[in-house]
C-alpha atoms as a PDB file:
ATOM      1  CA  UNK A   1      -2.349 -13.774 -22.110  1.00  0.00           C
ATOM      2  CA  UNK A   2      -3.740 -11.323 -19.760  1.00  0.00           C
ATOM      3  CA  UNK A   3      -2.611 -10.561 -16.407  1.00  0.00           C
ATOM      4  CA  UNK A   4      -5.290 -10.546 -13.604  1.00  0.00           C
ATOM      5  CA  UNK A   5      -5.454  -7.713 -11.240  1.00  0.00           C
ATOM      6  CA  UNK A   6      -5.851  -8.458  -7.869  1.00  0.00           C
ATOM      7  CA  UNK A   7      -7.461  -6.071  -5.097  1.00  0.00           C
ATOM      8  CA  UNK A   8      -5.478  -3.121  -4.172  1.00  0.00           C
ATOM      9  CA  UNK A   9      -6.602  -1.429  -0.676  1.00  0.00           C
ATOM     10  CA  UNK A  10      -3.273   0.089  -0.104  1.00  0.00           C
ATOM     11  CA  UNK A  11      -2.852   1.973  -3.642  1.00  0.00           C
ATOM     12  CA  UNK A  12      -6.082   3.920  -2.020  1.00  0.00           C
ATOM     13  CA  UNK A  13      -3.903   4.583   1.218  1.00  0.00           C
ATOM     14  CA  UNK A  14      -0.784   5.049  -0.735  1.00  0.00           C
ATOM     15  CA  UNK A  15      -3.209   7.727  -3.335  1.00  0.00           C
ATOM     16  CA  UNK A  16      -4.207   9.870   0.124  1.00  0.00           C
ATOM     17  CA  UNK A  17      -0.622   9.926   1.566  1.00  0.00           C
ATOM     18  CA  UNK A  18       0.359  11.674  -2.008  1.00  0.00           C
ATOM     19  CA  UNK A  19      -2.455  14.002  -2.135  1.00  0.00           C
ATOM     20  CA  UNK A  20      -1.690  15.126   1.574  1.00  0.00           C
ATOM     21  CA  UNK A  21       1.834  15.818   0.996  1.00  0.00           C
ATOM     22  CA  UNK A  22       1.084  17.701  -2.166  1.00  0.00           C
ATOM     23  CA  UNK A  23       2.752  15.498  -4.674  1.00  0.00           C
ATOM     24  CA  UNK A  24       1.204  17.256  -8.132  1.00  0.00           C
ATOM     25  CA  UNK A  25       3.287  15.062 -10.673  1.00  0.00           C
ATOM     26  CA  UNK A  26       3.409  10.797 -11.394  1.00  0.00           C
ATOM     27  CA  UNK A  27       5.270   9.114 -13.787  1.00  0.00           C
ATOM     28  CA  UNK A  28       5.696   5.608 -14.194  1.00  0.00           C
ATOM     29  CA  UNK A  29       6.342   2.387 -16.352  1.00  0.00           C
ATOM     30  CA  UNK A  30       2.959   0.771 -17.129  1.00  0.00           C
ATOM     31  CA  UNK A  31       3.081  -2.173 -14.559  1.00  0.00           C
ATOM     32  CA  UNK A  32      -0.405  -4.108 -13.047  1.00  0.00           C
ATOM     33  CA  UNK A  33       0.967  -4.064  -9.419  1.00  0.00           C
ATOM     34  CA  UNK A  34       0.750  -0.247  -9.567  1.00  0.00           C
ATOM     35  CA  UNK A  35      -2.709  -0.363 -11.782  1.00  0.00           C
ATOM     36  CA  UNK A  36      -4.850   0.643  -9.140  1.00  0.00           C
ATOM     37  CA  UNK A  37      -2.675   3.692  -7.718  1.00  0.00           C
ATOM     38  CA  UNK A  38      -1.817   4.986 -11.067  1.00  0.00           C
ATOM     39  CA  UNK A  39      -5.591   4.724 -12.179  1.00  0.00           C
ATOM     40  CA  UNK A  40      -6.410   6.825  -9.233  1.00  0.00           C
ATOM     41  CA  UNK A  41      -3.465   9.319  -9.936  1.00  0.00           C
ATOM     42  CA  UNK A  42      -4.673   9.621 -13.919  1.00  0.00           C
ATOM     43  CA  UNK A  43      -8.103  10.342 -12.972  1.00  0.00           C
ATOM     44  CA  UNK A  44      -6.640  13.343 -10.859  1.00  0.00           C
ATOM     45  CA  UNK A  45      -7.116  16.559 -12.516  1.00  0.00           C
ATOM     46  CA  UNK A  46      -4.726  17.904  -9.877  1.00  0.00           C
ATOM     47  CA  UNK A  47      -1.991  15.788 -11.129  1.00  0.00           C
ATOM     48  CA  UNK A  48      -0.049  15.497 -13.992  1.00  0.00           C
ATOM     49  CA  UNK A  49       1.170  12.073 -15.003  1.00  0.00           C
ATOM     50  CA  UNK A  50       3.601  10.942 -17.118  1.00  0.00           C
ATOM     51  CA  UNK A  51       3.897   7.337 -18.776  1.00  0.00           C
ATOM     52  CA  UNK A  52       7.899   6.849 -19.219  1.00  0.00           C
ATOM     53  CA  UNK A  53       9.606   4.346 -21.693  1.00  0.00           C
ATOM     54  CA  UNK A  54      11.959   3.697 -19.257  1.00  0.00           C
ATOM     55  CA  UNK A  55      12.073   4.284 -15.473  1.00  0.00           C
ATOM     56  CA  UNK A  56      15.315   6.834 -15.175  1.00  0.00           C
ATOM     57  CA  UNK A  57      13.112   9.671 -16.948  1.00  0.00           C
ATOM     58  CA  UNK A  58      11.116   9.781 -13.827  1.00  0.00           C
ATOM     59  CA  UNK A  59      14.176  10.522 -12.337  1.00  0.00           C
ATOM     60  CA  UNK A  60      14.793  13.666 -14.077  1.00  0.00           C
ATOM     61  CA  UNK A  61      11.417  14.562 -14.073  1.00  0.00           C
ATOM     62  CA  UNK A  62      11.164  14.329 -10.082  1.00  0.00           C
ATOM     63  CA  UNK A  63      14.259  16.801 -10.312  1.00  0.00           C
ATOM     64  CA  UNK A  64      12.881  18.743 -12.849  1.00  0.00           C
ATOM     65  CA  UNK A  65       9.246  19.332 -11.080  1.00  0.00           C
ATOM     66  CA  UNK A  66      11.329  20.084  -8.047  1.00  0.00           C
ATOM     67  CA  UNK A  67      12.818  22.254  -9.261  1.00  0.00           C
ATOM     68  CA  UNK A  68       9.712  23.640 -10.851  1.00  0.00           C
ATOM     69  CA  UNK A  69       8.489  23.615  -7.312  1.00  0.00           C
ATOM     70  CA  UNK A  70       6.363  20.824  -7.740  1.00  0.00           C
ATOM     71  CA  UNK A  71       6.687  17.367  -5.358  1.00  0.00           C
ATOM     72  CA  UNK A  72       6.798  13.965  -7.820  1.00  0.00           C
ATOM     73  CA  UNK A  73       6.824  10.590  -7.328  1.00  0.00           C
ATOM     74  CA  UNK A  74       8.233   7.698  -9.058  1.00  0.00           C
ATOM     75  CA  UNK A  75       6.683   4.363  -9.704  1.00  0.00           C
ATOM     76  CA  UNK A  76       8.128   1.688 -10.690  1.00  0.00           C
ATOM     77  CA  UNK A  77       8.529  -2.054 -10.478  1.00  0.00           C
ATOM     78  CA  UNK A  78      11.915  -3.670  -8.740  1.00  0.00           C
ATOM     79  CA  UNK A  79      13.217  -4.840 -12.486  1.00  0.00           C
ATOM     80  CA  UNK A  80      13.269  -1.172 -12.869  1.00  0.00           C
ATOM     81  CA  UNK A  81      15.245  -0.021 -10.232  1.00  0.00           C
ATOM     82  CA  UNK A  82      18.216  -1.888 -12.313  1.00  0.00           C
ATOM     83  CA  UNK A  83      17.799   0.287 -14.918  1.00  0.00           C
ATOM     84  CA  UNK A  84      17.762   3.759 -12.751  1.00  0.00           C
ATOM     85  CA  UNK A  85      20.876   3.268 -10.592  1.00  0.00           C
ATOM     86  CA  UNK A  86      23.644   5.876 -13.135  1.00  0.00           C
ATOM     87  CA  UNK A  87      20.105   8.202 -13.266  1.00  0.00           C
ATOM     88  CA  UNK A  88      19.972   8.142  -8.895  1.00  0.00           C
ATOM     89  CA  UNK A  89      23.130   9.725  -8.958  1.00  0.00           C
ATOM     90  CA  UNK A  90      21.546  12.939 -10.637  1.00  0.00           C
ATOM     91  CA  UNK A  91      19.338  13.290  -7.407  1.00  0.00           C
ATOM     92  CA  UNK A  92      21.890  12.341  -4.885  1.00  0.00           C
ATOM     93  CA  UNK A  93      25.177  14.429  -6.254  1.00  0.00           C
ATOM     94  CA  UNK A  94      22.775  17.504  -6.414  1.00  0.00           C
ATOM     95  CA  UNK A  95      21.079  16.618  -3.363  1.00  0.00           C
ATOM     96  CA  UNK A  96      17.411  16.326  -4.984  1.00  0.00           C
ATOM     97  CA  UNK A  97      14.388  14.656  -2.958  1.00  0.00           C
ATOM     98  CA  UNK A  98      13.482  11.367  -4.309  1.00  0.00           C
ATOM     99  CA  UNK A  99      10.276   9.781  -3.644  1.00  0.00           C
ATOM    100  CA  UNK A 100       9.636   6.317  -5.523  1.00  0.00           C
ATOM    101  CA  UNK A 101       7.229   3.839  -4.766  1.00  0.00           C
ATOM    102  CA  UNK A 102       8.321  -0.095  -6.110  1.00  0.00           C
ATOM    103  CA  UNK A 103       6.227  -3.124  -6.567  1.00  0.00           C
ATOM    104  CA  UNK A 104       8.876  -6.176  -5.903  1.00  0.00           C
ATOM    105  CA  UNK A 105       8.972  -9.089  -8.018  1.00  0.00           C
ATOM    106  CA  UNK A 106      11.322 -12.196  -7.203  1.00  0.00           C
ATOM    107  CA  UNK A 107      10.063 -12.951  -4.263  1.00  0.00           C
ATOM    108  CA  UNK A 108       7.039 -14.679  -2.319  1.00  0.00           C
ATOM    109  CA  UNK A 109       4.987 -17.142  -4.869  1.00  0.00           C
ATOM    110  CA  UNK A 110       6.596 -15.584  -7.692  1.00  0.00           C
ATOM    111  CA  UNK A 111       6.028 -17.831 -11.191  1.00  0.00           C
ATOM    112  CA  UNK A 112       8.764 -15.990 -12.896  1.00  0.00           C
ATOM    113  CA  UNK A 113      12.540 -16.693 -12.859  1.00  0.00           C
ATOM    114  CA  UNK A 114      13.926 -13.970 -14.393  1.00  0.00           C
ATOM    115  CA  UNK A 115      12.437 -11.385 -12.119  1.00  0.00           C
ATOM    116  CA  UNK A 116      14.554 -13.246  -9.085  1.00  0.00           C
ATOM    117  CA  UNK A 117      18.044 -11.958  -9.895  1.00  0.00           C
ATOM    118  CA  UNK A 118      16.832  -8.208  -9.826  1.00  0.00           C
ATOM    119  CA  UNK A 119      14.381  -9.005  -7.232  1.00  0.00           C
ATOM    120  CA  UNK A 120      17.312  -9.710  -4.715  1.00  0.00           C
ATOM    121  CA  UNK A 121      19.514  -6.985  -5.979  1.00  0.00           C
ATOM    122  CA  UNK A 122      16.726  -4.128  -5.335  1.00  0.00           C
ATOM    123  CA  UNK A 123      17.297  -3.066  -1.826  1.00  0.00           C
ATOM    124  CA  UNK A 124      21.008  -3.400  -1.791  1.00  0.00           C
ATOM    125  CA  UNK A 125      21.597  -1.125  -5.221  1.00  0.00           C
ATOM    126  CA  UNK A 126      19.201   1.202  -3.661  1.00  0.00           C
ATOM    127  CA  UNK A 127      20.977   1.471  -0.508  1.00  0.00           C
ATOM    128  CA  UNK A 128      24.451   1.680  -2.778  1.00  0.00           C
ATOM    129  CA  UNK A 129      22.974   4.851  -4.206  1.00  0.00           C
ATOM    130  CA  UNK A 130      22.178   6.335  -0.619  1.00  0.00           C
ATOM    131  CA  UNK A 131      18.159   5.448  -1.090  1.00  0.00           C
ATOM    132  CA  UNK A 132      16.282   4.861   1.992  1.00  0.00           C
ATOM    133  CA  UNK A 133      14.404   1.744   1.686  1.00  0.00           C
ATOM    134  CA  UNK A 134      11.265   1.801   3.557  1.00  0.00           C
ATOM    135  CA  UNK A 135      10.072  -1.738   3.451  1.00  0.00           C
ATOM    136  CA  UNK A 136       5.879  -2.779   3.383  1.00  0.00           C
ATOM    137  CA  UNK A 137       5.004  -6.411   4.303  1.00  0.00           C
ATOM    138  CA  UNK A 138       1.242  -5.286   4.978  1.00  0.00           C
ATOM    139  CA  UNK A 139      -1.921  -3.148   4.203  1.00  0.00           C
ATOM    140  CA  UNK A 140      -1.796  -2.224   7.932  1.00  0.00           C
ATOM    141  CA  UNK A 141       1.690  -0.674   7.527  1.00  0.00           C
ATOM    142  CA  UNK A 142       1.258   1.111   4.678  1.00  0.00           C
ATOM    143  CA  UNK A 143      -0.273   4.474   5.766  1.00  0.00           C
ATOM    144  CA  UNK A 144       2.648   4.788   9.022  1.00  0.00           C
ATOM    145  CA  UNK A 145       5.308   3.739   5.895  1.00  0.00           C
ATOM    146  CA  UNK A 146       3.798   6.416   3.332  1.00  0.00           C
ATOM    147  CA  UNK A 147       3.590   9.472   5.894  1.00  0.00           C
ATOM    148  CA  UNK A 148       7.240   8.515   6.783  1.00  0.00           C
ATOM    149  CA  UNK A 149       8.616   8.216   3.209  1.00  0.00           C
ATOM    150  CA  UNK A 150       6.945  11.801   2.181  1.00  0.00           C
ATOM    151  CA  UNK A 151       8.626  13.110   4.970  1.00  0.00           C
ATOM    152  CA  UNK A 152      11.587  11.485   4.922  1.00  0.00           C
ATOM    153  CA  UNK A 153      11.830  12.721   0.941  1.00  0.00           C
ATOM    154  CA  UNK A 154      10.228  16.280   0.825  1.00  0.00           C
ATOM    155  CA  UNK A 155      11.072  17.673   4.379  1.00  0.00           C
ATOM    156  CA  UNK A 156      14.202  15.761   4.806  1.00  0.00           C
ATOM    157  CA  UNK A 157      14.984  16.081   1.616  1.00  0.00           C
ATOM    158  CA  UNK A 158      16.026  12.491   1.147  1.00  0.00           C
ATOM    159  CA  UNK A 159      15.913   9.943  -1.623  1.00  0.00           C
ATOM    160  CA  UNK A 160      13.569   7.562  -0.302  1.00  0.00           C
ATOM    161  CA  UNK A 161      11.996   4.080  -1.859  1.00  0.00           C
ATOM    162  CA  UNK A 162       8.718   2.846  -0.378  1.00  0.00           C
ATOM    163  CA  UNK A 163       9.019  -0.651  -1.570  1.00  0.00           C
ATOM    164  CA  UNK A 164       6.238  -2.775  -1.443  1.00  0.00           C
ATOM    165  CA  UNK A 165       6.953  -6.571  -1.181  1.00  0.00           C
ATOM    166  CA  UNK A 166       5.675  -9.123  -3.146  1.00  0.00           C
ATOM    167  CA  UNK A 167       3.519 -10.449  -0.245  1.00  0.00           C
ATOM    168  CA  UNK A 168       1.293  -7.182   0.036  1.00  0.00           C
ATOM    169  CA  UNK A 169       0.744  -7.017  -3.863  1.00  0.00           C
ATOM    170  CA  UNK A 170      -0.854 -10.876  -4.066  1.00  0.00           C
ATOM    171  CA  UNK A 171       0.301 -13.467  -6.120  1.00  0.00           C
ATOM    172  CA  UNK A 172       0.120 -12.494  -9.588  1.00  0.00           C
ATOM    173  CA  UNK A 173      -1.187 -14.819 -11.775  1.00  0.00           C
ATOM    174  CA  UNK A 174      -1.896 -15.072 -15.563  1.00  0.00           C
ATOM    175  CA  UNK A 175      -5.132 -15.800 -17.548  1.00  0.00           C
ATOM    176  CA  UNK A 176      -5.950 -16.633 -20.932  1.00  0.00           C
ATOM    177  CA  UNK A 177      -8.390 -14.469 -22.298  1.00  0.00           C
END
């Protein structure tokens, strides 16, 4: 089976937001909703990205390239968000910017039940871990929410998620190949 990839205009708005505030590091989880962004990140020579086997190493290596003076994001899907929550701590008890960007899963036209549970859970653990949740229904909103979230994380110096719902990605859908 093969996942199909469906048009991204906003990983091209989301790609200039990141380049204009400076952000010289990416890591990420492998994940199709984030294909497009994190093909135009790789083929970057002005940024460094990192493929992680799980998403709470991008956590410590946003702190550690801020700390190196560099400005990182974090992608990652909702079901990974589960797995970062002890890791967020590390960025809010030493008062570390955070920027992440999440694809959701669980919610509009979505074909898979076990996404759901973690789906719903997202923006509450986020907010438990005092993580601004910037919400993106549409490719009209995403430029305003981007510029806001870089600010919000490297001149506030905030954790902040720009989450991207399920609606804006497309309806995934899988093909035999």
């Amino acid at each position: 089976m093969n996942h199909s990839q469906p048009l991204q205009p906003w990983a091209d708005i989301l790609y200039r937001a990141l380049k204009h505030a400076g952000v010289r590091q990416a890591c990420y989880v492998p994940d199709s909703g984030h294909g497009r962004l994190i093909e135009l990140l790789r083929s970057d020579a002005d940024v460094s990205t990192s493929v992680l086997t799980t998403e709470e190493e991008g956590v410590a290596i946003a702190a550690g390239a801020w700390l190196g003076g560099h400005r990182a994001v974090l992608l990652m899907q909702s079901s990974g968000v589960g797995n970062c929550i002890n890791m967020l701590s590390l960025a809010l008890m030493c008062q570390l910017p955070l920027l992440t960007i999440v694809t959701m899963r669980g919610e509009w036209a979505e074909f898979n039940p076990w996404q759901v549970p973690m789906g719903r859970a997202t923006a509450p653990a986020l907010s438990l871990m005092d993580v601004t949740t910037l919400r993106v229904e549409t490719v009209e909103d995403v430029e305003e929410a981007a510029a806001s979230a870089v600010t919000l994380a490297f001149d506030g110096g905030q954790r902040v998620a720009l989450v991207l719902s399920q609606r804006l990605l497309g309806r995934k859908q899988w093909v035999a190949q």
